[in-house]
N, C-alpha and C. Protein backbone atom coordinates (compact mmCIF):
# COMPACT_ATOMS: atom_id res chain seq x y z
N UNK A 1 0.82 -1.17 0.00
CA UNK A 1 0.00 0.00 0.00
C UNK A 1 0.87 1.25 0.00
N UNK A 2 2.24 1.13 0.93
CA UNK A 2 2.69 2.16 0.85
C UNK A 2 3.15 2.89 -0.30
N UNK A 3 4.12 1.59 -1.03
CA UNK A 3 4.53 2.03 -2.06
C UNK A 3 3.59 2.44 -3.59
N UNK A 4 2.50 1.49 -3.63
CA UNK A 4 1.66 2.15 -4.55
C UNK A 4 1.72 3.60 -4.13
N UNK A 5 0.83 4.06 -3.09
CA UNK A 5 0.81 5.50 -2.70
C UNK A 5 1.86 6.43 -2.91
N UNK A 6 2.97 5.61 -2.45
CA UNK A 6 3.92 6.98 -2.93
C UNK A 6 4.38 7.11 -4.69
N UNK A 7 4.73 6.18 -5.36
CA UNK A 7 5.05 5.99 -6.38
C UNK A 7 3.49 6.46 -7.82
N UNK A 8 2.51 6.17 -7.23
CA UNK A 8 1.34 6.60 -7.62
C UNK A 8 1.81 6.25 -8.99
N UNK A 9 1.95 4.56 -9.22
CA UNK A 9 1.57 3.88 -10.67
C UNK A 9 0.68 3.31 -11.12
N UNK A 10 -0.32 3.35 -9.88
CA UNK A 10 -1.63 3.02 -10.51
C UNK A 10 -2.71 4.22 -9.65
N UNK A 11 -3.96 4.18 -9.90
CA UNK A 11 -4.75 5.41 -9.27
C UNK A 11 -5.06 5.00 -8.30
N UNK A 12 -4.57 5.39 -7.11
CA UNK A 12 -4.90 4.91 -6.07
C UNK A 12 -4.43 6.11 -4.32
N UNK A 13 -5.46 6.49 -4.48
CA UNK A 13 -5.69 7.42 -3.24
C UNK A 13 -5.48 6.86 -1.69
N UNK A 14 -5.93 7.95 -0.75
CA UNK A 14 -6.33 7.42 0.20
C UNK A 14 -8.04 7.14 0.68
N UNK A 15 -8.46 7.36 -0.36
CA UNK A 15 -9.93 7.25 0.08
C UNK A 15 -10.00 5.85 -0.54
N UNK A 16 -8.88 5.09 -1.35
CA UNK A 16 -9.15 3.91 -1.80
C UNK A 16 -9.48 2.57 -0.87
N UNK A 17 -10.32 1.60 -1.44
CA UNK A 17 -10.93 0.69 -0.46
C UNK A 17 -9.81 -0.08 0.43
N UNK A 18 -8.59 -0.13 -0.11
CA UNK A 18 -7.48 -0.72 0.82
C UNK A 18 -7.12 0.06 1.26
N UNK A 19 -7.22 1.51 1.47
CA UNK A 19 -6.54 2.43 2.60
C UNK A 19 -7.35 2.26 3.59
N UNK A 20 -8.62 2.33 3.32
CA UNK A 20 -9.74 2.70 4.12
C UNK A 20 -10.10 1.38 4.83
N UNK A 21 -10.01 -0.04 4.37
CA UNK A 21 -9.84 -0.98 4.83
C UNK A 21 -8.47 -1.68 5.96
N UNK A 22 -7.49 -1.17 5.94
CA UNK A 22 -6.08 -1.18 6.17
C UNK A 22 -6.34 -0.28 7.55
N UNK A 23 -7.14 0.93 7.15
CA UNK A 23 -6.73 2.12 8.42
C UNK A 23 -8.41 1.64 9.70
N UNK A 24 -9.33 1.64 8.71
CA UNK A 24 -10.34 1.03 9.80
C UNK A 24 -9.92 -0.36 10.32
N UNK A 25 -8.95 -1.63 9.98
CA UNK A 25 -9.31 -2.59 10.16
C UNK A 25 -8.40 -2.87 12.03
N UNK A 26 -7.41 -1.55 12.04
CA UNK A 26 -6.59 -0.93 13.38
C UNK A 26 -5.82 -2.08 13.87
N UNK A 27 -5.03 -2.38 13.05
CA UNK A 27 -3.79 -3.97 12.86
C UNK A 27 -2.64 -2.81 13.40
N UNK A 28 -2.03 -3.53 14.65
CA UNK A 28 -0.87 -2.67 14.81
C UNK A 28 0.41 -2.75 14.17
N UNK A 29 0.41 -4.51 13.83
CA UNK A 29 1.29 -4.59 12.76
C UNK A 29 1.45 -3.94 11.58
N UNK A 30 0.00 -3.88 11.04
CA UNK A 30 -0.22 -2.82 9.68
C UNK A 30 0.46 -1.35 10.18
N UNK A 31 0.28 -0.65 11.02
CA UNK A 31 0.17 0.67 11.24
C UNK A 31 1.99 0.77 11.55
N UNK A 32 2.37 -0.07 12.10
CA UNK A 32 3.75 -0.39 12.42
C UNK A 32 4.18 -0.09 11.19
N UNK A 33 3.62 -1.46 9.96
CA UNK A 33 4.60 -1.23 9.07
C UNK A 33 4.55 0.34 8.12
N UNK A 34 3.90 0.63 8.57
CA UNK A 34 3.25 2.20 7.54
C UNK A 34 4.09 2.50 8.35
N UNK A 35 4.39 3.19 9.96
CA UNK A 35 5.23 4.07 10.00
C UNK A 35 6.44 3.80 9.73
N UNK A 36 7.19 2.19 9.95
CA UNK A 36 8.84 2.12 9.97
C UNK A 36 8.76 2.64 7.81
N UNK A 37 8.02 2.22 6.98
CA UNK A 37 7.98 2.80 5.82
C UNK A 37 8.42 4.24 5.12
N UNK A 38 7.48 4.66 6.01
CA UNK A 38 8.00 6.44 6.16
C UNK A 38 8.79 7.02 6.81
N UNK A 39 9.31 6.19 7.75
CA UNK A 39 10.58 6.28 8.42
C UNK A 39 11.98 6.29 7.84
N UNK A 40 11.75 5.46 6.91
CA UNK A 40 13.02 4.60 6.47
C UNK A 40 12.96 5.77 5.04
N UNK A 41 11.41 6.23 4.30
CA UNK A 41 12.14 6.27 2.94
C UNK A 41 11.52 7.53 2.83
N UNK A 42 10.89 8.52 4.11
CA UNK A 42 10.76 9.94 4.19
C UNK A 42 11.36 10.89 3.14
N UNK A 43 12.66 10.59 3.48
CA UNK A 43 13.32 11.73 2.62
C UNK A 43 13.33 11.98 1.32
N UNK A 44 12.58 10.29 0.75
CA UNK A 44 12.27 10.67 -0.74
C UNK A 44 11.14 10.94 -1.28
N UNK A 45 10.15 11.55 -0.13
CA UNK A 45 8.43 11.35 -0.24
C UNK A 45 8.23 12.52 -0.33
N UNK A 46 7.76 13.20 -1.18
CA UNK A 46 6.79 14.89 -0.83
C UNK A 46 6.41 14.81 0.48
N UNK A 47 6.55 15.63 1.38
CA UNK A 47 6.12 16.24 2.48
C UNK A 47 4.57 16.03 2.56
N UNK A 48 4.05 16.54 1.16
CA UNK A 48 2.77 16.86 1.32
C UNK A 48 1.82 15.40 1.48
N UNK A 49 2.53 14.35 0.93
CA UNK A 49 1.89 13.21 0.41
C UNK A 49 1.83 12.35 2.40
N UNK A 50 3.38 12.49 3.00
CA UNK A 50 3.23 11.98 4.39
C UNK A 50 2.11 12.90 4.93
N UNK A 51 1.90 14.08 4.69
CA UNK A 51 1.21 14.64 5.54
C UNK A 51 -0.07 14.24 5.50
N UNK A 52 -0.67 13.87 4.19
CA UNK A 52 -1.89 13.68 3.99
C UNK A 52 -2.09 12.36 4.60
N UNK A 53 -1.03 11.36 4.05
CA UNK A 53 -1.38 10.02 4.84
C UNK A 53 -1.63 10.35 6.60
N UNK A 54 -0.41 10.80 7.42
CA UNK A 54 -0.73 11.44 8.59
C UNK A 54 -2.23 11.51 8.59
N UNK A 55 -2.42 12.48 8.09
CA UNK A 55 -3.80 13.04 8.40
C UNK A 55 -5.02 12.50 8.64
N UNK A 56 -5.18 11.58 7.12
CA UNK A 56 -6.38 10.29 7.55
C UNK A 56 -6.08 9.35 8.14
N UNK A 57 -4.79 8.95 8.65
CA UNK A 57 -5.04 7.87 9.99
C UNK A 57 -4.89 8.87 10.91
N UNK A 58 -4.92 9.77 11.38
CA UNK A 58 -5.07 10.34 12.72
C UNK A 58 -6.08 10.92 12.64
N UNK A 59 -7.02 11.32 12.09
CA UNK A 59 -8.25 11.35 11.44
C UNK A 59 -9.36 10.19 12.52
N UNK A 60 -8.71 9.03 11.75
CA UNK A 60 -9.14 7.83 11.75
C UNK A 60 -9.56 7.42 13.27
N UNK A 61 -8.54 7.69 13.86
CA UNK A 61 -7.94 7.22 15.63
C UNK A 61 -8.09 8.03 16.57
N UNK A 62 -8.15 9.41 16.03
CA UNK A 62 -8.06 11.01 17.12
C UNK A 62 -9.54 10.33 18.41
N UNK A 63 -10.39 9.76 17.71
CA UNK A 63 -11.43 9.75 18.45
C UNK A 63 -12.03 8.24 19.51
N UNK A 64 -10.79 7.15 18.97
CA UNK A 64 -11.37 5.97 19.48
C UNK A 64 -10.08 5.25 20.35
N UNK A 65 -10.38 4.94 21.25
CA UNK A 65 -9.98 4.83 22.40
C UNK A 65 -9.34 2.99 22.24
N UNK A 66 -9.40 2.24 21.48
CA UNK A 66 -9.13 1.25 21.33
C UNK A 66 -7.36 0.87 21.59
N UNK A 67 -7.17 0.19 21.87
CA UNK A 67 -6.00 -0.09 22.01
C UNK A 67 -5.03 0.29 20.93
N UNK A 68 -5.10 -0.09 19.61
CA UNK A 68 -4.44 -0.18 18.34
C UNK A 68 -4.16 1.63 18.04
N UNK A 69 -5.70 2.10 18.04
CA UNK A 69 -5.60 3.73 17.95
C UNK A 69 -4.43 4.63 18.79
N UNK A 70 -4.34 3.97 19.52
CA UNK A 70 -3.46 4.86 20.98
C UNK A 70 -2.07 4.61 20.35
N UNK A 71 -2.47 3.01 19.88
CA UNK A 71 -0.49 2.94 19.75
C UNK A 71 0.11 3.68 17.97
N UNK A 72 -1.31 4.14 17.40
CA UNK A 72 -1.05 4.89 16.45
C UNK A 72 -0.47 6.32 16.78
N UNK A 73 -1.70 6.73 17.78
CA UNK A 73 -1.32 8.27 18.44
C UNK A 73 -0.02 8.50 18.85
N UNK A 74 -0.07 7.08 19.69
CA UNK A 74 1.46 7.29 19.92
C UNK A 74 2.92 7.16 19.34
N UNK A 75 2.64 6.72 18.70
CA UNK A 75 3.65 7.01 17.69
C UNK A 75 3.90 7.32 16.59
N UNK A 76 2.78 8.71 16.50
CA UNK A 76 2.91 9.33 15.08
C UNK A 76 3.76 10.62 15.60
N UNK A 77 4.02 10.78 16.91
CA UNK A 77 4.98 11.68 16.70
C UNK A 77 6.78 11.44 16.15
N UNK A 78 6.58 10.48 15.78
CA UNK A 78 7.76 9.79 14.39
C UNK A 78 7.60 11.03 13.29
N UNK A 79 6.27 11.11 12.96
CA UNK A 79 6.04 11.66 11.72
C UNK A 79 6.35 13.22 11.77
N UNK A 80 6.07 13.72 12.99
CA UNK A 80 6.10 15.18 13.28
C UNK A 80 7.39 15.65 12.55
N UNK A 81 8.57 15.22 12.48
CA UNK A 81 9.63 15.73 12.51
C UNK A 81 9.69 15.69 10.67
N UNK A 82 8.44 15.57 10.18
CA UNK A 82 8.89 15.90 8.13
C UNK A 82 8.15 17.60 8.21
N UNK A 83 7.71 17.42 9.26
CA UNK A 83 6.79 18.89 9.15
C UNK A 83 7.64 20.02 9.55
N UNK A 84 7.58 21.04 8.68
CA UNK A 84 8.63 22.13 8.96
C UNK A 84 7.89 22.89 10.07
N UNK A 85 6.62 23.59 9.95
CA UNK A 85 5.58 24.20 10.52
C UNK A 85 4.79 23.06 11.98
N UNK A 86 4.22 24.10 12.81
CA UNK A 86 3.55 23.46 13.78
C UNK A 86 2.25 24.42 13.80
N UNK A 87 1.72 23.85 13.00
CA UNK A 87 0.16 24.66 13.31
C UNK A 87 -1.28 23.69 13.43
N UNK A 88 -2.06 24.21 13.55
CA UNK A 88 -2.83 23.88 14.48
C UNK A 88 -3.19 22.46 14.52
N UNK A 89 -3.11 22.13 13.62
CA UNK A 89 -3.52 20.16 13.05
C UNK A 89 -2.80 19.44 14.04
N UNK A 90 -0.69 20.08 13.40
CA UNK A 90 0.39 19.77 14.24
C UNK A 90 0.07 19.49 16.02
N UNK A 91 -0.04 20.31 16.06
CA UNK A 91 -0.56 21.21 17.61
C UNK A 91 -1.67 20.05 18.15
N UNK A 92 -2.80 19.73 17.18
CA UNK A 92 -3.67 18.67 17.57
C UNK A 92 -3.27 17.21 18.27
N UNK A 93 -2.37 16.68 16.87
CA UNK A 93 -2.02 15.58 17.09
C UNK A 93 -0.70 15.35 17.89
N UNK A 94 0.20 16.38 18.36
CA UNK A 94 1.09 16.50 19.44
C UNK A 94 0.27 16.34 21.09
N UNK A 95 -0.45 17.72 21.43
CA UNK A 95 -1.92 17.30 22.27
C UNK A 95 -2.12 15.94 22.43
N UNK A 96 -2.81 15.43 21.23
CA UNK A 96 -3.11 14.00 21.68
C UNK A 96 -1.89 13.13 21.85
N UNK A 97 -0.93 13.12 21.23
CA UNK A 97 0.03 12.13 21.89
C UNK A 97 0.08 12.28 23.42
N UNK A 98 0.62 13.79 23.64
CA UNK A 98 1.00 13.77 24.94
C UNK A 98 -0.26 13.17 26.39
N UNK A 99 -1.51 13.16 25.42
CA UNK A 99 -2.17 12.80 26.26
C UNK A 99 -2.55 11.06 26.55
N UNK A 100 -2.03 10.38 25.50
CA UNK A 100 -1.98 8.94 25.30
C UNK A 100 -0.63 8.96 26.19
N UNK A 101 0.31 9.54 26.33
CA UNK A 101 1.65 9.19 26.57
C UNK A 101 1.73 7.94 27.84
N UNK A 102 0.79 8.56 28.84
CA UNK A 102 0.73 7.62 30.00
C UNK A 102 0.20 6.28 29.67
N UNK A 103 -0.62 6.37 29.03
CA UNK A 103 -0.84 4.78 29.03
C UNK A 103 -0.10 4.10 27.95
N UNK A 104 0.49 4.49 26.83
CA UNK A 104 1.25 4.35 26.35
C UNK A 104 2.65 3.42 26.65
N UNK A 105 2.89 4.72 28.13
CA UNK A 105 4.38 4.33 29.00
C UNK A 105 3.99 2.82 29.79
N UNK A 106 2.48 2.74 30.60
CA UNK A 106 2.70 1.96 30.64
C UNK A 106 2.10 0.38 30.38
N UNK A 107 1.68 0.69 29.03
CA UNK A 107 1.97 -0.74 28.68
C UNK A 107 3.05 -1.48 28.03
């Protein structure tokens, strides 16, 4: 999924049925492998394209309390650091980490 998305060789969004299937289905393995992905190959991705992914899985999770969601929250501040700017979205999903952080720490 990742790489379709970034490479965009076939049409395939994030509103597509395997994003949307992938991000509702809240696999931590899945979400794992999406972030070590953008981790590893960031520097060759438009900014704009991580951001958007960012966006609809934290989108996705900002609101549900499930186990899988939290360990998304929590570790999308991985992602913070492609963003030059901290405004208000930024600001959102920092907020919510810090507020997952505790249970986070301790499980």
């Amino acid at each position: 999924m990742c790489v379709v998305y970034h490479f965009e060789k076939i049409n395939f969004g994030l509103d597509s049925p395997l994003s949307v299937s992938v991000v509702k289905d809240r696999n931590a393995s899945d979400y794992g492998n999406i972030i070590q992905f953008f981790n590893i190959n960031g520097k060759h991705i438009p900014v704009e394209k991580i951001r958007n992914l960012w966006r609809f899985i934290h989108d996705m999770n900002k609101d549900s309390d499930c186990e899988v969601a939290t360990y998304f929250i929590g570790k999308n501040y991985r992602w913070l650091g492609f963003f030059d700017e901290t405004d208000d979205e930024i600001k959102e999903g920092m907020l919510l980490f810090v507020q997952n952080f505790q249970s986070l720490a301790a499980s």
